[in-house]
N, C-alpha and C. Protein backbone atom coordinates (compact mmCIF):
# COMPACT_ATOMS: atom_id res chain seq x y z
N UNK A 1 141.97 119.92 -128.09
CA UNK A 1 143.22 119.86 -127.34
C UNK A 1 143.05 118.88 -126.18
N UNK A 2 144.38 118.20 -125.94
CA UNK A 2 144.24 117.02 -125.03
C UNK A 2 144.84 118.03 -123.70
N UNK A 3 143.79 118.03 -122.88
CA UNK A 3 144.14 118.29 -121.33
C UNK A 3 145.38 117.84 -120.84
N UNK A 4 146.32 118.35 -119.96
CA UNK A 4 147.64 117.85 -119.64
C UNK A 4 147.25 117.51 -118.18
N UNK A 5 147.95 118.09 -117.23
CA UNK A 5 147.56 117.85 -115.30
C UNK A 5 147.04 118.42 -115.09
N UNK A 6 146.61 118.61 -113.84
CA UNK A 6 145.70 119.16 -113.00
C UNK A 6 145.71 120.46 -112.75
N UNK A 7 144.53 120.71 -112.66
CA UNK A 7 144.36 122.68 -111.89
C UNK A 7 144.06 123.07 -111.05
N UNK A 8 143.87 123.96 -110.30
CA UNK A 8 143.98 123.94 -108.45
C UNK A 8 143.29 125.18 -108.44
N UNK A 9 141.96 124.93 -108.17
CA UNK A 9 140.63 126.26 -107.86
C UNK A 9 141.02 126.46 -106.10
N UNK A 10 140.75 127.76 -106.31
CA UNK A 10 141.21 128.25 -104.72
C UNK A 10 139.80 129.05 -104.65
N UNK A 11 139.17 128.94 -103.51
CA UNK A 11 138.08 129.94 -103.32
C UNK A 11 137.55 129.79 -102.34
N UNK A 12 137.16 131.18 -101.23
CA UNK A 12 136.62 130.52 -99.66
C UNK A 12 135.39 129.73 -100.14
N UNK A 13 134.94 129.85 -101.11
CA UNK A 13 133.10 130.02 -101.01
C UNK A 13 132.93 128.34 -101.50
N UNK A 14 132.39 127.61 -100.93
CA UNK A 14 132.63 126.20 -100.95
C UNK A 14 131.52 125.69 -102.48
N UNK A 15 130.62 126.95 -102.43
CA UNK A 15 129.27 126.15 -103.80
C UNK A 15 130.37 126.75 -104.87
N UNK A 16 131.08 128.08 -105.28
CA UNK A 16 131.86 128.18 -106.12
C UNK A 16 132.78 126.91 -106.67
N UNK A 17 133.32 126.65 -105.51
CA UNK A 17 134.99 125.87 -105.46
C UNK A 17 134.05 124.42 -106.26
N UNK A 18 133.01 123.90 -105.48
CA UNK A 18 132.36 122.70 -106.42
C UNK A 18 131.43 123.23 -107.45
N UNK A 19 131.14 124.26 -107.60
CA UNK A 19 130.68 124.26 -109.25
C UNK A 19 131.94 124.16 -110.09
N UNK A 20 132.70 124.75 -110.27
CA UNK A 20 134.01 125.01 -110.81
C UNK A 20 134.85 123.57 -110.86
N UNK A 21 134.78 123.00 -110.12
CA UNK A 21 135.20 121.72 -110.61
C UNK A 21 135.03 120.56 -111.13
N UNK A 22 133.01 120.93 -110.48
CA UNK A 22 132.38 120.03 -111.62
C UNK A 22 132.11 120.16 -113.21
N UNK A 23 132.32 121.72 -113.39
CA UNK A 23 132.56 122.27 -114.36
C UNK A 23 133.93 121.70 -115.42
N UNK A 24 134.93 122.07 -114.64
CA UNK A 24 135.79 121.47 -115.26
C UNK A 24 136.33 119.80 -115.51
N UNK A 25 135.75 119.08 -114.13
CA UNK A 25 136.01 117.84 -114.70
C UNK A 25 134.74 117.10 -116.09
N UNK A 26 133.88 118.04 -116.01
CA UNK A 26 132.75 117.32 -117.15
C UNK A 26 133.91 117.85 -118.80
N UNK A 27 134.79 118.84 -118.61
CA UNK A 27 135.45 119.35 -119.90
C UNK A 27 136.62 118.04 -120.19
N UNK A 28 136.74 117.09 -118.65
CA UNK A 28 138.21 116.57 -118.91
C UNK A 28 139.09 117.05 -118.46
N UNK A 29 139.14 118.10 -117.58
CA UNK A 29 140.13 118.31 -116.62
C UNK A 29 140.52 117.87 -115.33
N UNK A 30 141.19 117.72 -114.73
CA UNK A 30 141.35 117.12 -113.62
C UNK A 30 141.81 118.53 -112.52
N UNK A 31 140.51 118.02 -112.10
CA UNK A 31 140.44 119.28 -110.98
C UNK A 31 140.48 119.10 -109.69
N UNK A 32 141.38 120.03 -108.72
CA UNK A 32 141.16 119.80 -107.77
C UNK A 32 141.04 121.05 -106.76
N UNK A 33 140.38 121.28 -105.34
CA UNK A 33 140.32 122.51 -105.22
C UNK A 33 140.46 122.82 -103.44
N UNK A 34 140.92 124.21 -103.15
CA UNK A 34 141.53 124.41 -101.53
C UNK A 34 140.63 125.30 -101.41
N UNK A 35 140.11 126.28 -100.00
CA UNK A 35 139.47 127.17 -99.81
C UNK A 35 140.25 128.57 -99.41
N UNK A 36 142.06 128.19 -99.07
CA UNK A 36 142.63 129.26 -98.93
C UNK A 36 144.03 129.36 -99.19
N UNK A 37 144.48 130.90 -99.58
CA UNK A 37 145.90 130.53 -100.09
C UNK A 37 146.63 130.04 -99.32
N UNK A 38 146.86 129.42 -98.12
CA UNK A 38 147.35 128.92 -96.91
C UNK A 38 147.49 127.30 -97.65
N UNK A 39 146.11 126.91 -98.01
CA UNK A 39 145.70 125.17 -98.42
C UNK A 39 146.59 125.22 -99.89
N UNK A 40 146.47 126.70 -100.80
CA UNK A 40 147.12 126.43 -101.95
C UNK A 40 148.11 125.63 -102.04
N UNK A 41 149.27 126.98 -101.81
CA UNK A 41 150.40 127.13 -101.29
C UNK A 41 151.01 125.60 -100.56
N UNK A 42 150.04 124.84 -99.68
CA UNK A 42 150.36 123.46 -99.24
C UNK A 42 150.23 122.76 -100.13
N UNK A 43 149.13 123.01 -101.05
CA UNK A 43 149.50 122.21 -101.98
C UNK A 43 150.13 122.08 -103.61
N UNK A 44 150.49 123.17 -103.63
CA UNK A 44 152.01 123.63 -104.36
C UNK A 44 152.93 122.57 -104.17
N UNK A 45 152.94 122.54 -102.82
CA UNK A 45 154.44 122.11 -102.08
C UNK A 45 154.22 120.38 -102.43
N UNK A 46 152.94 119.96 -102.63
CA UNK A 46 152.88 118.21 -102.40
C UNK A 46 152.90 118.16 -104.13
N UNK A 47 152.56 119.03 -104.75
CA UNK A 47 152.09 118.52 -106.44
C UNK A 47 152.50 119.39 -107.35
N UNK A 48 152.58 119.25 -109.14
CA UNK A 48 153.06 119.99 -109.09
C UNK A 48 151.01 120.23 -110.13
N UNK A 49 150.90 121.97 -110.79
CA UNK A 49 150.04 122.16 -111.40
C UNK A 49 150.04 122.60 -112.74
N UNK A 50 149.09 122.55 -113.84
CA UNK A 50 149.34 123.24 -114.97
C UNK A 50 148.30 124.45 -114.79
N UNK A 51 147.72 125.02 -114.05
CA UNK A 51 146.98 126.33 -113.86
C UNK A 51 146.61 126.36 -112.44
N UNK A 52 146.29 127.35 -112.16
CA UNK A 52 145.74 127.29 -111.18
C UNK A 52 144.50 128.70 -111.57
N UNK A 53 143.22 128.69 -110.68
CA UNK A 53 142.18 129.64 -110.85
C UNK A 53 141.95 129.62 -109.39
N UNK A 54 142.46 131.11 -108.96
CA UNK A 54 141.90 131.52 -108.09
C UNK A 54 140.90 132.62 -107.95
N UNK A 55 140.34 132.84 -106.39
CA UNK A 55 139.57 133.72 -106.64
C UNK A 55 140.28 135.10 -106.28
N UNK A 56 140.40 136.41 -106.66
CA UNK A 56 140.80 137.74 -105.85
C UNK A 56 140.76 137.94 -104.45
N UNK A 57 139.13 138.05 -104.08
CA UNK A 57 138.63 138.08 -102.40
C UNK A 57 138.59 137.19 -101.42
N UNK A 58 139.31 136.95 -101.02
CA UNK A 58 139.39 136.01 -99.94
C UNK A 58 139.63 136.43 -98.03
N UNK A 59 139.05 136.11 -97.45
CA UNK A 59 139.73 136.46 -96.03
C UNK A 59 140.87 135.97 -95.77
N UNK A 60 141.36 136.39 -95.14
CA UNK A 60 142.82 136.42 -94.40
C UNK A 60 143.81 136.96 -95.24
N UNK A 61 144.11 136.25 -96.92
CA UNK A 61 144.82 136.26 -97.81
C UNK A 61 144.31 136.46 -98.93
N UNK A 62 144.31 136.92 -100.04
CA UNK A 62 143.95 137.61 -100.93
C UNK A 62 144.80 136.42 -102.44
N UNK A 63 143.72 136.66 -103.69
CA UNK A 63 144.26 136.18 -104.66
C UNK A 63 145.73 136.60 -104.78
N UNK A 64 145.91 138.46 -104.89
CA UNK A 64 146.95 138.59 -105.19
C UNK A 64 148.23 138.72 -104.54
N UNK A 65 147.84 138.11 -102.96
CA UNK A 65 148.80 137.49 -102.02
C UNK A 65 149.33 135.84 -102.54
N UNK A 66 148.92 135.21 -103.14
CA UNK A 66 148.74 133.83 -103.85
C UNK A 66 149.39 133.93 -104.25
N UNK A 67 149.52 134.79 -105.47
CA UNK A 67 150.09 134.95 -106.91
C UNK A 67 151.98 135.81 -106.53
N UNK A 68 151.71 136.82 -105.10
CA UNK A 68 152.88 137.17 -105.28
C UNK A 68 153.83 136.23 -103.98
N UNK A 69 153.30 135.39 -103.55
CA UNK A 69 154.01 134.42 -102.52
C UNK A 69 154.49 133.09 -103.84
N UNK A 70 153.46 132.53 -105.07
CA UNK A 70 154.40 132.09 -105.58
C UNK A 70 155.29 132.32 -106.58
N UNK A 71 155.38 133.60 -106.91
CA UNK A 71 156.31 134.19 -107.81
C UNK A 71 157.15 134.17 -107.07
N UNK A 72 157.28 134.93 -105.68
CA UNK A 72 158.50 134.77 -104.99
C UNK A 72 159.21 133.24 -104.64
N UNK A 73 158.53 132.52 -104.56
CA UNK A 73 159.00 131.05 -104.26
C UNK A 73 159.14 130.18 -105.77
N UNK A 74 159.40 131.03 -106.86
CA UNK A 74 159.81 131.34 -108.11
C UNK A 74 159.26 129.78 -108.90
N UNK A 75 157.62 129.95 -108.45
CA UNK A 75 156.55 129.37 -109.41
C UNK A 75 156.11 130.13 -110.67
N UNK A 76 156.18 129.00 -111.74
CA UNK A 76 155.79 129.90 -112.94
C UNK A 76 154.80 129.11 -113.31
N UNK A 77 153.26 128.51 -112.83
CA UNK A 77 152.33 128.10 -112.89
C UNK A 77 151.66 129.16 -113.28
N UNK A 78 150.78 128.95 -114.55
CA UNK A 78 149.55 130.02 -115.21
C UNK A 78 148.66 130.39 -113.95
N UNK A 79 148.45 131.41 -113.77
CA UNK A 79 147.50 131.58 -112.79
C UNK A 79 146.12 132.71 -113.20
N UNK A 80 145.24 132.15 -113.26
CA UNK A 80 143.77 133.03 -113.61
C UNK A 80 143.03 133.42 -112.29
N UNK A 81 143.13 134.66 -112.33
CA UNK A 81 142.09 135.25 -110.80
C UNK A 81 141.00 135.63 -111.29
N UNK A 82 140.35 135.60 -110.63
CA UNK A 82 138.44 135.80 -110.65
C UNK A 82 138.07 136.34 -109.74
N UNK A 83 137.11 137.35 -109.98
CA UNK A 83 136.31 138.65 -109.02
C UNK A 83 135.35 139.04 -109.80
N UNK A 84 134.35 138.94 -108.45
CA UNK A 84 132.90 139.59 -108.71
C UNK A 84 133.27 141.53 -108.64
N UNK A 85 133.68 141.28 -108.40
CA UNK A 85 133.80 143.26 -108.13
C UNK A 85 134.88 143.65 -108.92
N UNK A 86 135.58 143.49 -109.88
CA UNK A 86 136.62 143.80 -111.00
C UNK A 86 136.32 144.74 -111.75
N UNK A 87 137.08 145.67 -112.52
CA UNK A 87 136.99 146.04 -114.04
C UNK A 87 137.96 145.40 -114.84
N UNK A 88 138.19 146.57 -115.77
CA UNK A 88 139.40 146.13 -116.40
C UNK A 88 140.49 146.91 -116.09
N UNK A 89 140.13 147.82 -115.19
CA UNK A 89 141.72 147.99 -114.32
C UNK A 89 142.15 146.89 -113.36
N UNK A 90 141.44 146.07 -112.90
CA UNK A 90 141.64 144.73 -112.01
C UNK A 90 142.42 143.57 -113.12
N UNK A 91 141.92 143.49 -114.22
CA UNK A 91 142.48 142.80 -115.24
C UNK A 91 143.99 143.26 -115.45
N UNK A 92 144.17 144.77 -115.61
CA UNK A 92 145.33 145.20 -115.89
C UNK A 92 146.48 145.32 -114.51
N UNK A 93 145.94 144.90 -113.64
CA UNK A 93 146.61 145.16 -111.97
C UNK A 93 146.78 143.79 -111.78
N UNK A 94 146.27 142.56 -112.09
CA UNK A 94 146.34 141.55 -112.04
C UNK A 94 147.96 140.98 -113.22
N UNK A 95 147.46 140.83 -114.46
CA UNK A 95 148.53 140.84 -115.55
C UNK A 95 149.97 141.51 -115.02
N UNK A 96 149.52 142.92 -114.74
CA UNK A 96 150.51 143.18 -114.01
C UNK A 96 151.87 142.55 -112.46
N UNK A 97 151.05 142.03 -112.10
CA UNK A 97 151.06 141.89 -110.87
C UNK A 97 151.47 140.11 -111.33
N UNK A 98 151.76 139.81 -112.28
CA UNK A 98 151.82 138.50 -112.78
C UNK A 98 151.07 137.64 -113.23
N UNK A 99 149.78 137.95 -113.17
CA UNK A 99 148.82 136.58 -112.95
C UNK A 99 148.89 136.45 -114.64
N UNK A 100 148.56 135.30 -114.82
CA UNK A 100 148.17 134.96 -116.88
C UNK A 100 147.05 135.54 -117.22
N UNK A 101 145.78 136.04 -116.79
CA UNK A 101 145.05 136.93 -117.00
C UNK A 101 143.86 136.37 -115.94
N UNK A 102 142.56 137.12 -116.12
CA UNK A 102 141.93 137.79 -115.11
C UNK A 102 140.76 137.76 -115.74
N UNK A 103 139.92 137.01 -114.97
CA UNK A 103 138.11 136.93 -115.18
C UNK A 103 137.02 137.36 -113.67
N UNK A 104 136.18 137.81 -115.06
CA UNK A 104 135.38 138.98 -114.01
C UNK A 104 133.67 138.29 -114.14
N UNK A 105 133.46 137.98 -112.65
CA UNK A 105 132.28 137.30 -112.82
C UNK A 105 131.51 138.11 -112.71
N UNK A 106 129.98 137.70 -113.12
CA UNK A 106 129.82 136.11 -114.01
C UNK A 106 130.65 136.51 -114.55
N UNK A 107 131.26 135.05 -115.35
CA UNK A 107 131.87 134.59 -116.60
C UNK A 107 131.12 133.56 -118.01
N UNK A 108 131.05 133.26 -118.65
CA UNK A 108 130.74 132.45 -119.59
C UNK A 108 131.86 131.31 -119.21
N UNK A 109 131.21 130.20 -119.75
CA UNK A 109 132.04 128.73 -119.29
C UNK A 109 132.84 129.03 -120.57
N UNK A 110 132.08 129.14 -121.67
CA UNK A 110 133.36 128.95 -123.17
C UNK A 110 134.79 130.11 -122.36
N UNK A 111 134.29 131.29 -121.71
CA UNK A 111 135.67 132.11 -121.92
C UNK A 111 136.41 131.19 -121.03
N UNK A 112 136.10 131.04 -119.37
CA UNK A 112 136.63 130.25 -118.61
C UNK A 112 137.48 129.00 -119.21
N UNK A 113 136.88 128.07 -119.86
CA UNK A 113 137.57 127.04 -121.28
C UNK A 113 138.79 127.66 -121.67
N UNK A 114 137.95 128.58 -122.74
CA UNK A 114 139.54 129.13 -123.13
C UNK A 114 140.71 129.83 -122.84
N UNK A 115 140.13 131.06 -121.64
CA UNK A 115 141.47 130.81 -120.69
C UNK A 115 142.38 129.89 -120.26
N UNK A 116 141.85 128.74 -119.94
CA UNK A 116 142.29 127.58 -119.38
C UNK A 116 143.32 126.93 -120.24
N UNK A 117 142.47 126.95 -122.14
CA UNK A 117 143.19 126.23 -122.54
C UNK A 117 144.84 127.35 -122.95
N UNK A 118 144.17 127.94 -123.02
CA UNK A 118 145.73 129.40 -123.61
C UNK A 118 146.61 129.33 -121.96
N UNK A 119 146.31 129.04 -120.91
CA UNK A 119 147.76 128.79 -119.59
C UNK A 119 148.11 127.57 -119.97
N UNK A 120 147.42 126.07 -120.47
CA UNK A 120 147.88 125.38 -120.68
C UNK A 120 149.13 125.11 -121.83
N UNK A 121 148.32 125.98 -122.73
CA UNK A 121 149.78 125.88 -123.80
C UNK A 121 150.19 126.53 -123.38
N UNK A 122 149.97 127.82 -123.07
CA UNK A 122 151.48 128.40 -122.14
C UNK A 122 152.72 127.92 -121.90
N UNK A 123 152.04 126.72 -120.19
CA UNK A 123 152.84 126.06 -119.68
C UNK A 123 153.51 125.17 -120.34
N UNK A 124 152.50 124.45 -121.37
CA UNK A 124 153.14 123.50 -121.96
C UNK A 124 154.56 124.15 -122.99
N UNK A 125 154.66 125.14 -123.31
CA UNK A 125 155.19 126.11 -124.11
C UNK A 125 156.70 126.11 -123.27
N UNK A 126 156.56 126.79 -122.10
CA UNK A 126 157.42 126.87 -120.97
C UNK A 126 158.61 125.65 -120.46
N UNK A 127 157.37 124.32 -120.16
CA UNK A 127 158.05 123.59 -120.14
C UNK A 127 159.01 122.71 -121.36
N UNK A 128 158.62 123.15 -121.94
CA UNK A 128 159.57 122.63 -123.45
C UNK A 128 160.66 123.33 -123.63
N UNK A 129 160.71 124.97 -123.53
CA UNK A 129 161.84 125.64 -123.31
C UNK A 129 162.69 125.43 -122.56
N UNK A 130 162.24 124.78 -120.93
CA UNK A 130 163.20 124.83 -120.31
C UNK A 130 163.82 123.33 -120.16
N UNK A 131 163.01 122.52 -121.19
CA UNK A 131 164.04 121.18 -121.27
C UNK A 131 165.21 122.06 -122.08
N UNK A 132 165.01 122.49 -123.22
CA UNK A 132 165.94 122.87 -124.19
C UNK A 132 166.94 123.66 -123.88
N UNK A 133 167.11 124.17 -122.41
CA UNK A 133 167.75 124.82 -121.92
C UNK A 133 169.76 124.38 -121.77
């Protein structure tokens, strides 16, 4: 599958935020990344994204402060949250709560991949509908 735009890693922890993107740009993604939903959220506003991966724990603001500030500002960008301290009630509180689904570190790079690639068709899915609109 051919990569579409860019994805927007959110995470305080600065060795995360650059593994994760060196990660993903060696796949062909074009990555780019903020340390808080404050930086997201700004940069929501300048670009637009085809995923975004954030993390759950964050100070000040929280993944699932992220996720419900841009639902309300009625973003429908795939969004994958990530937590070291999760189950799969965090998976199911997440989904819930909107996100496209929910990884629990560690992770494996293949699942991370294929999350990635299943928001992308998503979106890509999405945006085709709503030309046809």
């Amino acid at each position: 599958m051919e990569w579409s735009g860019p994805i927007l890693v959110v995470d305080d922890d600065l060795a995360t935020r650059e593994m994760l993107v060196d990660l993903l740009r060696e796949e062909g993604i074009d990555a780019r990344s903020v340390s808080s939903v404050d930086e997201a959220l700004e940069a929501l506003r300048r670009r637009d994204f085809d995923a975004i991966l954030s993390d759950i724990q964050m100070p000040a603001k929280d993944g699932f402060a992220l996720l419900s500030e841009m639902r309300r500002l009625g973003s429908r960008v795939p969004v994958i949250l990530m937590t070291s301290f999760g189950t799969e009630e965090t998976t199911h509180e997440a989904v819930a709560a909107g996100a496209f689904d929910c990884l629990l570190k560690p992770f494996a790079r293949s699942a991370l991949i294929e999350k990635l690639r299943r928001a992308f068709e998503a979106k890509a899915a999405l945006d085709l509908s709503l030309i046809h609109i």
